[in-house]
N, C-alpha and C. Protein backbone atom coordinates (compact mmCIF):
# COMPACT_ATOMS: atom_id res chain seq x y z
N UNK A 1 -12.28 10.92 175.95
CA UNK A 1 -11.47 11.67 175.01
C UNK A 1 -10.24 10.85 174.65
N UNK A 2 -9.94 10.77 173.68
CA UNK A 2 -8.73 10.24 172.86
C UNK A 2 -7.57 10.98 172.34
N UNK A 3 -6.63 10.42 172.12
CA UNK A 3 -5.55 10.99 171.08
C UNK A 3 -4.83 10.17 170.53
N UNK A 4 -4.45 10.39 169.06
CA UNK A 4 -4.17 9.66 168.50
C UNK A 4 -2.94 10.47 167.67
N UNK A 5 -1.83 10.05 167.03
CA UNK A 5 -0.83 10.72 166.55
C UNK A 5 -0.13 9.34 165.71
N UNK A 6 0.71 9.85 164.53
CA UNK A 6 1.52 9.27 163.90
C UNK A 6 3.19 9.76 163.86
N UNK A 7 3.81 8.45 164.44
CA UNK A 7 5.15 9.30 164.47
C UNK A 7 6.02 8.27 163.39
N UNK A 8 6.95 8.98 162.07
CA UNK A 8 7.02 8.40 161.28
C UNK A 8 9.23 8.26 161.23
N UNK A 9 9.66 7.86 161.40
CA UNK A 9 11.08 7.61 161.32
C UNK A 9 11.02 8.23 159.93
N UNK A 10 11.90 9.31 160.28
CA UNK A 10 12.58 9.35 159.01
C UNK A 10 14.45 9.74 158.75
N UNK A 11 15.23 9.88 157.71
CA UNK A 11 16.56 10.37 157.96
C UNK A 11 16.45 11.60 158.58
N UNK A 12 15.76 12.51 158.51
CA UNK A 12 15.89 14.00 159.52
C UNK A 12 15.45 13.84 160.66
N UNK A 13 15.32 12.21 161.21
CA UNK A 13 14.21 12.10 162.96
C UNK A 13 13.13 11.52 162.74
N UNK A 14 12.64 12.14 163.60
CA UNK A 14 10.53 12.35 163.88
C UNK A 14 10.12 12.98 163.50
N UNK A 15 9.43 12.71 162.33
CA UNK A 15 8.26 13.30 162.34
C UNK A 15 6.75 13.12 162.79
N UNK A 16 5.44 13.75 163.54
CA UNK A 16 4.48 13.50 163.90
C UNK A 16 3.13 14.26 163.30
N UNK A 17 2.31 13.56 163.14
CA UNK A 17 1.22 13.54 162.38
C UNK A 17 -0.17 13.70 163.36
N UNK A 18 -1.34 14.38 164.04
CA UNK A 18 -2.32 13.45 164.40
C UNK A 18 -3.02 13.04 163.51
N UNK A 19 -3.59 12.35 163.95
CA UNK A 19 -4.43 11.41 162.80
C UNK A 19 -6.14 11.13 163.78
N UNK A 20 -7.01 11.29 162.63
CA UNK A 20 -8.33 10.58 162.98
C UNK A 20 -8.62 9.62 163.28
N UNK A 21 -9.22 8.74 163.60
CA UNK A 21 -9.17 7.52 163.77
C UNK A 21 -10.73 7.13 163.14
N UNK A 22 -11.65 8.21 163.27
CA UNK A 22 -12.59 7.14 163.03
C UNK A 22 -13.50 7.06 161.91
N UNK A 23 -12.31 7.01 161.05
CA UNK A 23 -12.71 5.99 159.64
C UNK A 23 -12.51 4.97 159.66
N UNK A 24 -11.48 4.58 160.64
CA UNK A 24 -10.42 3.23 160.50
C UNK A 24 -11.31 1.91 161.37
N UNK A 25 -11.47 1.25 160.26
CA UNK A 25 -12.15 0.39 161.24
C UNK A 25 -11.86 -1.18 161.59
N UNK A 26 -10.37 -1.36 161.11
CA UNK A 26 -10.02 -2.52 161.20
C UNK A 26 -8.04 -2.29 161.38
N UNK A 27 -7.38 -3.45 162.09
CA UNK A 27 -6.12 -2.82 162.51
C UNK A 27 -5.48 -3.03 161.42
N UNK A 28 -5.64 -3.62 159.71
CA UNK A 28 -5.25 -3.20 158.42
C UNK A 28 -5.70 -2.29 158.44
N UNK A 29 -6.59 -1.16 158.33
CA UNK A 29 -6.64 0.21 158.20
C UNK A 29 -5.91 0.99 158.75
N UNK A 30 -5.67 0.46 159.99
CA UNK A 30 -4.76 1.64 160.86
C UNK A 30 -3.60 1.66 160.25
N UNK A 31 -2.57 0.39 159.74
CA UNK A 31 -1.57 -0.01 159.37
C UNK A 31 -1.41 0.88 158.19
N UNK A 32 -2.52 0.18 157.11
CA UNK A 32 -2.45 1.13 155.76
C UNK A 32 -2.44 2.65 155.97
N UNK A 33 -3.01 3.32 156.93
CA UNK A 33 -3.24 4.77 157.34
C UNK A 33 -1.25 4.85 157.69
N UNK A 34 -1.10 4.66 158.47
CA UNK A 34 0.46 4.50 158.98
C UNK A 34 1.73 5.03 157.95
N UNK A 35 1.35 3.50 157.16
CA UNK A 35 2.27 3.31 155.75
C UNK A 35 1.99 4.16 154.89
N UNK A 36 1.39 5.20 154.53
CA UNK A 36 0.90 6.32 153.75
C UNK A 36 1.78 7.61 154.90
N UNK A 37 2.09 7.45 155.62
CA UNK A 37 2.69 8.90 157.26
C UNK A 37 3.91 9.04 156.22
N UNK A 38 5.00 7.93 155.74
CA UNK A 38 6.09 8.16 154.95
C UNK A 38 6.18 7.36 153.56
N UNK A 39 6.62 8.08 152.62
CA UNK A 39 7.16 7.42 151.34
C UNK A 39 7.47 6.42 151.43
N UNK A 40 9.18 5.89 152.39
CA UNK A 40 9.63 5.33 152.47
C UNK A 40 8.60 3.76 153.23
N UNK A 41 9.79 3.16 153.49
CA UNK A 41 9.25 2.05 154.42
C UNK A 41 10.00 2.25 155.66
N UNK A 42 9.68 3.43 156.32
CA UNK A 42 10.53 3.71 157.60
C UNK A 42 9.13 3.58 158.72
N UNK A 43 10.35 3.34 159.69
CA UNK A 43 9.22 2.46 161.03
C UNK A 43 8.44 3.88 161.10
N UNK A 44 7.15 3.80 161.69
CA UNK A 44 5.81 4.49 161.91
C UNK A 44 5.43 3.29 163.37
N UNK A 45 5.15 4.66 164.22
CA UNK A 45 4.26 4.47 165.43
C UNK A 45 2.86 5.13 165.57
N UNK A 46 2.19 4.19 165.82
CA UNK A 46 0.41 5.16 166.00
C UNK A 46 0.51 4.82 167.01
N UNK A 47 0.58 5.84 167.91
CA UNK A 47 0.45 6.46 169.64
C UNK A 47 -1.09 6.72 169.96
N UNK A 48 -1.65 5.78 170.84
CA UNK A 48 -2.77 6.37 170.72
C UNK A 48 -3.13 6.05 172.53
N UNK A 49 -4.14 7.36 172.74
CA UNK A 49 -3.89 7.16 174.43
C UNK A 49 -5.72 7.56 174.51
N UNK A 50 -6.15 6.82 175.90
CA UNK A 50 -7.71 6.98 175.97
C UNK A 50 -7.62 7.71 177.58
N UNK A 51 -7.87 8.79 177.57
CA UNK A 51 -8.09 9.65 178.74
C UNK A 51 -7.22 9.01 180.16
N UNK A 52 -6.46 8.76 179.79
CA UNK A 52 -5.41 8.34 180.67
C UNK A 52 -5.51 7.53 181.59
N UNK A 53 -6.69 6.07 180.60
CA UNK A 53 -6.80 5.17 181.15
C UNK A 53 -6.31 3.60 181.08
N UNK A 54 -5.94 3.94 179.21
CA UNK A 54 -4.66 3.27 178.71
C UNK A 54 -4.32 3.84 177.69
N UNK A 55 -3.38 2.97 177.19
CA UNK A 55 -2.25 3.53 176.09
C UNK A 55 -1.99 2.68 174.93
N UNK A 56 -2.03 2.80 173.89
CA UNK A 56 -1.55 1.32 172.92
C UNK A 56 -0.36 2.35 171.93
N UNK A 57 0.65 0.75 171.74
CA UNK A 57 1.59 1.72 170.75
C UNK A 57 1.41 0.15 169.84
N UNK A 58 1.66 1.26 168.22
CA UNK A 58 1.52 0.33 167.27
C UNK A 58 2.55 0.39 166.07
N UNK A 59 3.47 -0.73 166.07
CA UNK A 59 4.65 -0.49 165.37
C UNK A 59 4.30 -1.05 164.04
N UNK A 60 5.12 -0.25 163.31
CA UNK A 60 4.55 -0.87 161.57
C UNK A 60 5.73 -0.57 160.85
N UNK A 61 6.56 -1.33 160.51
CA UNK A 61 8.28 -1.76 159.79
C UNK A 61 7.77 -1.62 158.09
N UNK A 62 7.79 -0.91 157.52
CA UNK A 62 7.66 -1.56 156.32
C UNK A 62 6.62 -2.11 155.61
N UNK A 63 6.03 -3.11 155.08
CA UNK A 63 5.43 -4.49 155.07
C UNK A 63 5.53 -5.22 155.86
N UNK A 64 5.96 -5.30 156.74
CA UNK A 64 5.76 -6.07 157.96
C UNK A 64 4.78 -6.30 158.83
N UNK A 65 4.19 -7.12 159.48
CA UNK A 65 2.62 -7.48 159.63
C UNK A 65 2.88 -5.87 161.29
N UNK A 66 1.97 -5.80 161.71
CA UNK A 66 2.00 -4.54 163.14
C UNK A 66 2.54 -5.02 164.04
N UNK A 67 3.18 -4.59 164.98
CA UNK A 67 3.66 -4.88 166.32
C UNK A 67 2.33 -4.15 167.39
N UNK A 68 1.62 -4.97 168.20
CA UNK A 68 1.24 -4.20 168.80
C UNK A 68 1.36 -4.22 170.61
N UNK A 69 1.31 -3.33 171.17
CA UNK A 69 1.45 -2.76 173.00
C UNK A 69 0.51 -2.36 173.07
N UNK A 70 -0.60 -3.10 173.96
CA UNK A 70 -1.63 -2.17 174.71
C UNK A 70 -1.52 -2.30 176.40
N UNK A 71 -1.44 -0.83 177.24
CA UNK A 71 -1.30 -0.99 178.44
C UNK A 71 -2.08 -1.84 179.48
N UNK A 72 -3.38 -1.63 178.65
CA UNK A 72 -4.50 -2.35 179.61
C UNK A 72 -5.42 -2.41 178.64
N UNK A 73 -5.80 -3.97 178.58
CA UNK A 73 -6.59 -4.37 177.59
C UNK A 73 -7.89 -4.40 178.35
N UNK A 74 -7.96 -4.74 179.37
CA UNK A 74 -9.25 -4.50 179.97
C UNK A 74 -10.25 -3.23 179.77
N UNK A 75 -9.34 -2.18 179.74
CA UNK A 75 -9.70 -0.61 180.12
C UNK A 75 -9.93 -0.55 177.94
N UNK A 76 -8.84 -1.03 177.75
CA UNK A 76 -8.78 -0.60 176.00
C UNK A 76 -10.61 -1.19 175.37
N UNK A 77 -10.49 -2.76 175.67
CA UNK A 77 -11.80 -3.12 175.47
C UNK A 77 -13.28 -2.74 175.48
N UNK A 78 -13.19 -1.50 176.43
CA UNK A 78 -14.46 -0.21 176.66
C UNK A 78 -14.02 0.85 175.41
N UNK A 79 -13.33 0.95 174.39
CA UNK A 79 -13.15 1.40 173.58
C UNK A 79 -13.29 1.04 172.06
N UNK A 80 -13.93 2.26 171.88
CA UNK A 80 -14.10 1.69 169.83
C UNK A 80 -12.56 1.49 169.73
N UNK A 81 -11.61 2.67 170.08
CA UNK A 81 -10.16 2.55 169.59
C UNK A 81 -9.33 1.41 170.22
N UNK A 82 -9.78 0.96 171.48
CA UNK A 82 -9.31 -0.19 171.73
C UNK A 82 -9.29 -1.07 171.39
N UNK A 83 -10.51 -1.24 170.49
CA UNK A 83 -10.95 -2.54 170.22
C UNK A 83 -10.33 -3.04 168.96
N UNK A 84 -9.61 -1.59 168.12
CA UNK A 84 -9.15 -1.76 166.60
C UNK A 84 -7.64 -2.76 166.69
N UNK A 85 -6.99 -2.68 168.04
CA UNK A 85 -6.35 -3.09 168.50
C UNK A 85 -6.03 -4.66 169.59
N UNK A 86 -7.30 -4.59 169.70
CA UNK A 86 -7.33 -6.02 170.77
C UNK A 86 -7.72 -7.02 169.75
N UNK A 87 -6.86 -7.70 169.03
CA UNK A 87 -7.00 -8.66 167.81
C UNK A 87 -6.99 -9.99 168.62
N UNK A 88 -7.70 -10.80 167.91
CA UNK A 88 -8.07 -12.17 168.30
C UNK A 88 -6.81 -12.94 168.79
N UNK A 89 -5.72 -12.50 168.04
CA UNK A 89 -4.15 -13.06 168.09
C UNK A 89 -3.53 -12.59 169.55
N UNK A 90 -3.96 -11.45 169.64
CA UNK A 90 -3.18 -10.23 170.57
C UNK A 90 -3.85 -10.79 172.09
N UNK A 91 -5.10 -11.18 171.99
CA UNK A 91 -5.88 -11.87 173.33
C UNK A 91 -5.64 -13.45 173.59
N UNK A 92 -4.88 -14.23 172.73
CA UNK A 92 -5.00 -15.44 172.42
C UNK A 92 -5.94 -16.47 172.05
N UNK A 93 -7.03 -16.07 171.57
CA UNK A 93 -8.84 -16.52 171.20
C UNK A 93 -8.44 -16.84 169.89
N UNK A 94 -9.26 -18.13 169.51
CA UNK A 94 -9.39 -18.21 167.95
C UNK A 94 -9.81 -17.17 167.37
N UNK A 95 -9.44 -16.97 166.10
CA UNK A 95 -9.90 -15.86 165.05
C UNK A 95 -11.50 -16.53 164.81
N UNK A 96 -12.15 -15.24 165.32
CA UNK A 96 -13.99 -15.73 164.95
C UNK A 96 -14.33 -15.88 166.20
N UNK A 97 -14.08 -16.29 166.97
CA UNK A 97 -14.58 -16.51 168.75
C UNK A 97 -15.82 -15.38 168.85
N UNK A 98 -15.36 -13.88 168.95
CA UNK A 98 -16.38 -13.17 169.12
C UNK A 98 -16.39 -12.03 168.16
N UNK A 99 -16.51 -12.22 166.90
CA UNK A 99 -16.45 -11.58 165.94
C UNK A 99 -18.18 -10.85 166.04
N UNK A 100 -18.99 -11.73 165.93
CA UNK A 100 -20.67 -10.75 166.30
C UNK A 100 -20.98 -9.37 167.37
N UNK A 101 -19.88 -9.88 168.18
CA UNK A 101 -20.06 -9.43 169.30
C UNK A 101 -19.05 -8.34 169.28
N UNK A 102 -18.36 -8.31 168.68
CA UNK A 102 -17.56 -7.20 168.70
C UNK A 102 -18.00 -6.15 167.42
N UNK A 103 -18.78 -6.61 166.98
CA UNK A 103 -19.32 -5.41 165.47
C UNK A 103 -20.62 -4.68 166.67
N UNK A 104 -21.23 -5.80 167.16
CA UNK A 104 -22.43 -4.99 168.30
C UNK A 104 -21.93 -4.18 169.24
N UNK A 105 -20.52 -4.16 169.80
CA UNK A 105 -20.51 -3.53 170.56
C UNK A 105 -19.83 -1.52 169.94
N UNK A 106 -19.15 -2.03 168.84
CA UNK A 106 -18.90 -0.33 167.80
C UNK A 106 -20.06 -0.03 167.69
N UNK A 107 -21.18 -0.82 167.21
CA UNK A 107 -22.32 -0.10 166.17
C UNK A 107 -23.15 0.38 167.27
N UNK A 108 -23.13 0.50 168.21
CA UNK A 108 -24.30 0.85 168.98
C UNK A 108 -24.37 0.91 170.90
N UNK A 109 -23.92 -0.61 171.07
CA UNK A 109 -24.28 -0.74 172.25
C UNK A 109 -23.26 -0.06 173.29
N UNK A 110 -23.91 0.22 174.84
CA UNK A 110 -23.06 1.47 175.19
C UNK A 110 -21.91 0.34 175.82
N UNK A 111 -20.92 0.68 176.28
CA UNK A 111 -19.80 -0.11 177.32
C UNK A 111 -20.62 -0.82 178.52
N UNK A 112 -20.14 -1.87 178.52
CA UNK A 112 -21.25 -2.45 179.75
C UNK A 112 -22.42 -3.48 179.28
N UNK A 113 -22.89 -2.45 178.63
CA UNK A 113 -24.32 -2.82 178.28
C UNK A 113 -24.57 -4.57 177.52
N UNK A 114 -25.15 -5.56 178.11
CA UNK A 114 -25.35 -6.73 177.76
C UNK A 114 -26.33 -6.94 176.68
N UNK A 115 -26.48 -7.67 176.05
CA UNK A 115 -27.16 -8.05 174.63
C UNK A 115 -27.53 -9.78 175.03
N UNK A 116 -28.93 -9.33 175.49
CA UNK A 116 -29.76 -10.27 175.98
C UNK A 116 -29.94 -11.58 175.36
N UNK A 117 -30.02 -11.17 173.90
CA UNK A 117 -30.08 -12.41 172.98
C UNK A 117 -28.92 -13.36 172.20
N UNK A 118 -27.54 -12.57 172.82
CA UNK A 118 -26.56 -13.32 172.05
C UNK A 118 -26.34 -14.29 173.19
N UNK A 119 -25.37 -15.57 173.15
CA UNK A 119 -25.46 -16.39 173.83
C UNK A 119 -23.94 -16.03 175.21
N UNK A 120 -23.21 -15.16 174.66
CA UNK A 120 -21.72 -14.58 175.57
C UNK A 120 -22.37 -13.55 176.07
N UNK A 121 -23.25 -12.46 175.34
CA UNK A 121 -23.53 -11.47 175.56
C UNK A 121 -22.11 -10.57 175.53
N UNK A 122 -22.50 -8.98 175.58
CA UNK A 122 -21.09 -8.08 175.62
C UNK A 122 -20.14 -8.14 176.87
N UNK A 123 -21.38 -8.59 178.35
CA UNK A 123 -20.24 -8.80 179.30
C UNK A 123 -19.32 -10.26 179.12
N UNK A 124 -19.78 -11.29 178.31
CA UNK A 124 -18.89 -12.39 178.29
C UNK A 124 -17.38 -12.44 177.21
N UNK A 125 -17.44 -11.33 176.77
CA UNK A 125 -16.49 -11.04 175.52
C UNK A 125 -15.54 -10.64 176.27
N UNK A 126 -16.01 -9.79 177.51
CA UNK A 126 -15.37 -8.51 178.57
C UNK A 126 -14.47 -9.13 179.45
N UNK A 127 -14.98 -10.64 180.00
CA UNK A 127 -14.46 -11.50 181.02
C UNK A 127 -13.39 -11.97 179.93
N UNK A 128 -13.18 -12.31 178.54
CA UNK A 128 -12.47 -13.00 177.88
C UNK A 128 -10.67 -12.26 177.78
N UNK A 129 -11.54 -10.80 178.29
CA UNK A 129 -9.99 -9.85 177.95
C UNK A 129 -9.33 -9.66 179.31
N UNK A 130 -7.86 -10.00 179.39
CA UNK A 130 -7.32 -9.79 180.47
C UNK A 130 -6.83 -8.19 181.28
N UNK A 131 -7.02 -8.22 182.56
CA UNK A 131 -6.54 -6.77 183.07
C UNK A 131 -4.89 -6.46 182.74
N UNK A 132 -4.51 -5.61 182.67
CA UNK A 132 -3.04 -5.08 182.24
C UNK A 132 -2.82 -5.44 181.16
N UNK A 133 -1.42 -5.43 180.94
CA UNK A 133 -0.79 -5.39 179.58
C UNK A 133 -1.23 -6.49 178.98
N UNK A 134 -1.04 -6.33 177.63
CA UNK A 134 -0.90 -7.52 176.70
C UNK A 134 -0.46 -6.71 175.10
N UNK A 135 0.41 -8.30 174.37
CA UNK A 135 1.37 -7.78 173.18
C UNK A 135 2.64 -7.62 173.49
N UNK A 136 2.99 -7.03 172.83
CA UNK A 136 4.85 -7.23 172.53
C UNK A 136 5.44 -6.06 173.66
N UNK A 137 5.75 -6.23 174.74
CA UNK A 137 6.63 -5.09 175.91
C UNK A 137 7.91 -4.73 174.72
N UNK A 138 8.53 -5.94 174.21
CA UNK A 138 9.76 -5.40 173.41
C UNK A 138 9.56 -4.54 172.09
N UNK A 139 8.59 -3.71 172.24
CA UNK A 139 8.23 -3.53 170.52
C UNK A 139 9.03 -1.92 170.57
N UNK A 140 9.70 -1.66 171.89
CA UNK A 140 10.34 0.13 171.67
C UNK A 140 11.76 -0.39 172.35
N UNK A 141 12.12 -1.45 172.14
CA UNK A 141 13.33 -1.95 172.90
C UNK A 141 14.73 -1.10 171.99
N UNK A 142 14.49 -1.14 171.14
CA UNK A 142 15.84 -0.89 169.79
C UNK A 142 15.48 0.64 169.89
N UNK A 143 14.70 1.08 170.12
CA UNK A 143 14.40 2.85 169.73
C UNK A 143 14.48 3.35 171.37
N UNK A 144 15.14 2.82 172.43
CA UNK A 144 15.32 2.94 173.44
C UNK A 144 14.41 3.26 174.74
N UNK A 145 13.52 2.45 174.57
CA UNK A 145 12.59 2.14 175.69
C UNK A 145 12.59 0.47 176.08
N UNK A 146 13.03 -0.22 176.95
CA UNK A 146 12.81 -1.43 177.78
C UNK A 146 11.63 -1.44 177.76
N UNK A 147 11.61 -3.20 177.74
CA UNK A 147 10.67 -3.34 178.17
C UNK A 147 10.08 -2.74 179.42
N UNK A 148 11.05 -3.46 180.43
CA UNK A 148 10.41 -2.80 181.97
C UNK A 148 9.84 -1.17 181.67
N UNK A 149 10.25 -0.20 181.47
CA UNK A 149 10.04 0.80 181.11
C UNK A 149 8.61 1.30 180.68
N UNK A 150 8.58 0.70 179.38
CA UNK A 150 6.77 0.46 178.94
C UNK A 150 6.08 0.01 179.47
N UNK A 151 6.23 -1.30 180.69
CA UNK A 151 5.22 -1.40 181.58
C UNK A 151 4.85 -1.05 182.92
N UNK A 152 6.26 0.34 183.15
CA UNK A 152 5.79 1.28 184.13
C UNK A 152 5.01 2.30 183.92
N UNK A 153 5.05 2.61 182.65
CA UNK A 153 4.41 4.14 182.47
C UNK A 153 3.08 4.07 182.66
N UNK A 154 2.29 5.40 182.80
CA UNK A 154 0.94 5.49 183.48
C UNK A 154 0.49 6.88 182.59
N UNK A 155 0.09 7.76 183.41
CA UNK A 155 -0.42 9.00 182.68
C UNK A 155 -0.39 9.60 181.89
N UNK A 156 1.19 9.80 181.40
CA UNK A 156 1.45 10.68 180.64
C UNK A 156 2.48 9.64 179.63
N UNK A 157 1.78 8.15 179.42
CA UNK A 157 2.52 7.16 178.97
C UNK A 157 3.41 7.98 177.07
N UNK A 158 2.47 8.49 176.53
CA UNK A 158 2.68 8.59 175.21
C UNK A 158 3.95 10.25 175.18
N UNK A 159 4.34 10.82 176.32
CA UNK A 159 5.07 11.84 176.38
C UNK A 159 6.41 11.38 176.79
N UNK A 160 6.11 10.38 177.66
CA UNK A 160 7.36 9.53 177.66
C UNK A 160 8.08 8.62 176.82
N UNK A 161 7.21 8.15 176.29
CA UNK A 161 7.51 7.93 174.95
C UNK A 161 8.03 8.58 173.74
N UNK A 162 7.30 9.58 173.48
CA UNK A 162 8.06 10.34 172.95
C UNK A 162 9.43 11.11 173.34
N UNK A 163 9.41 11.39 174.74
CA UNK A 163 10.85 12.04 175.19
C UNK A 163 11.93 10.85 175.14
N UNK A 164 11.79 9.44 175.26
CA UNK A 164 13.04 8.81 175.22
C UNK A 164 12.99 8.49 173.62
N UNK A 165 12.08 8.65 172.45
CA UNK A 165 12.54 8.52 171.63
C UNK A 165 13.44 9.85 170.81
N UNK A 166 12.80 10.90 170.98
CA UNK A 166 13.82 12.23 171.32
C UNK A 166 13.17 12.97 170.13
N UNK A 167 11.46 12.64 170.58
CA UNK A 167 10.76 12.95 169.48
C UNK A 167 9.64 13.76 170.45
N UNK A 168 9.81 14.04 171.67
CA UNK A 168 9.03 15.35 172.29
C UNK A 168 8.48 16.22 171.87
N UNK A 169 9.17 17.35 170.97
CA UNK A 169 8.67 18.61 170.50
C UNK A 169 8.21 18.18 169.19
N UNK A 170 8.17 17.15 168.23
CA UNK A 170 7.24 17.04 167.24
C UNK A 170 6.35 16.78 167.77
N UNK A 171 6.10 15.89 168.91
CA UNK A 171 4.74 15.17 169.11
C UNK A 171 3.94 16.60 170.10
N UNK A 172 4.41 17.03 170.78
CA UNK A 172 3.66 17.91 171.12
C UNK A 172 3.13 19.30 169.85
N UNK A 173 3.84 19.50 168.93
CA UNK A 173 3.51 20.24 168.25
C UNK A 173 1.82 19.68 167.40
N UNK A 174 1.40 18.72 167.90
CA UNK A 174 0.23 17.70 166.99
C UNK A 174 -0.74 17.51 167.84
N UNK A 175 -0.43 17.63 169.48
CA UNK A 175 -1.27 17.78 170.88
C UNK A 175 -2.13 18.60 170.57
């Protein structure tokens, strides 16, 4: 189970949105989905949490290319929604490395499950992604979360988040 939410800066605060996710099938979609939350070009966060096994936050300024935080890329990587997020850049892999292998593993194949005939197969894509964090720790530094901070949180990562941004009761109103 997932959740996914849009929290959009605006002059009156926070506002929060949930949002679907699965139309979005590339992390320009998510972005463009984002940048549509406000008129303006005010910062937008897509909070998105996978059964409280990780967490990714995704910052989007404007036109500005995404900021992204994922808690555990290992755990995110067993995810379609993780995966919209674990960018070639974000893992440090050339762009294209495992581009086949990552369309086989949305369209069909279960988590785990190896693909006999590719030459990495799905578990060699799996070894490529590191356990814990990876991406920007500083990406909630200015909206008052530390780094250290973001890479303590655990369960209830996206409530804490929202309570130090002082955006609690919108985001729960979208729960």
């Amino acid at each position: 189970m997932y959740f996914a939410a849009l929290l959009a800066r605006t002059e009156d605060g926070w506002e929060a949105s949930d949002t679907e996710l699965d139309d979005v099938e590339t992390l320009s979609d998510l972005a463009d989905l984002a940048r549509e939350a406000t008129p303006d070009e005010d910062t937008v966060l897509v909070l998105i949490e996978q059964e409280d096994s990780w967490f990714g936050v995704v910052r989007i300024d404007g036109e500005e290319d995404p900021r992204i935080y994922v808690s555990d890329a290992a755990a995110a990587a067993r995810s379609s929604y993780g995966e919209l997020l674990l960018t070639d850049e974000l893992l440090g892999r050339e762009p294209g490395d495992d581009d086949d292998l990552d369309s086989l593993d949305l369209d069909g194949t279960e988590d785990g499950e190896d693909e006999d005939d590719d030459e990495g197969g799905a578990s060699g894509s799996a070894e490529a992604v590191p356990h814990g964090p990876v991406g920007d720790p500083g990406i909630l530094d200015d909206l008052g979360v530390s780094e250290k901070e973001l890479k303590s949180l655990s369960e209830d990562a996206l409530s804490e988040i929202a309570d130090a941004l002082g955006a609690s009761e919108v985001l729960e109103t979208v729960r």
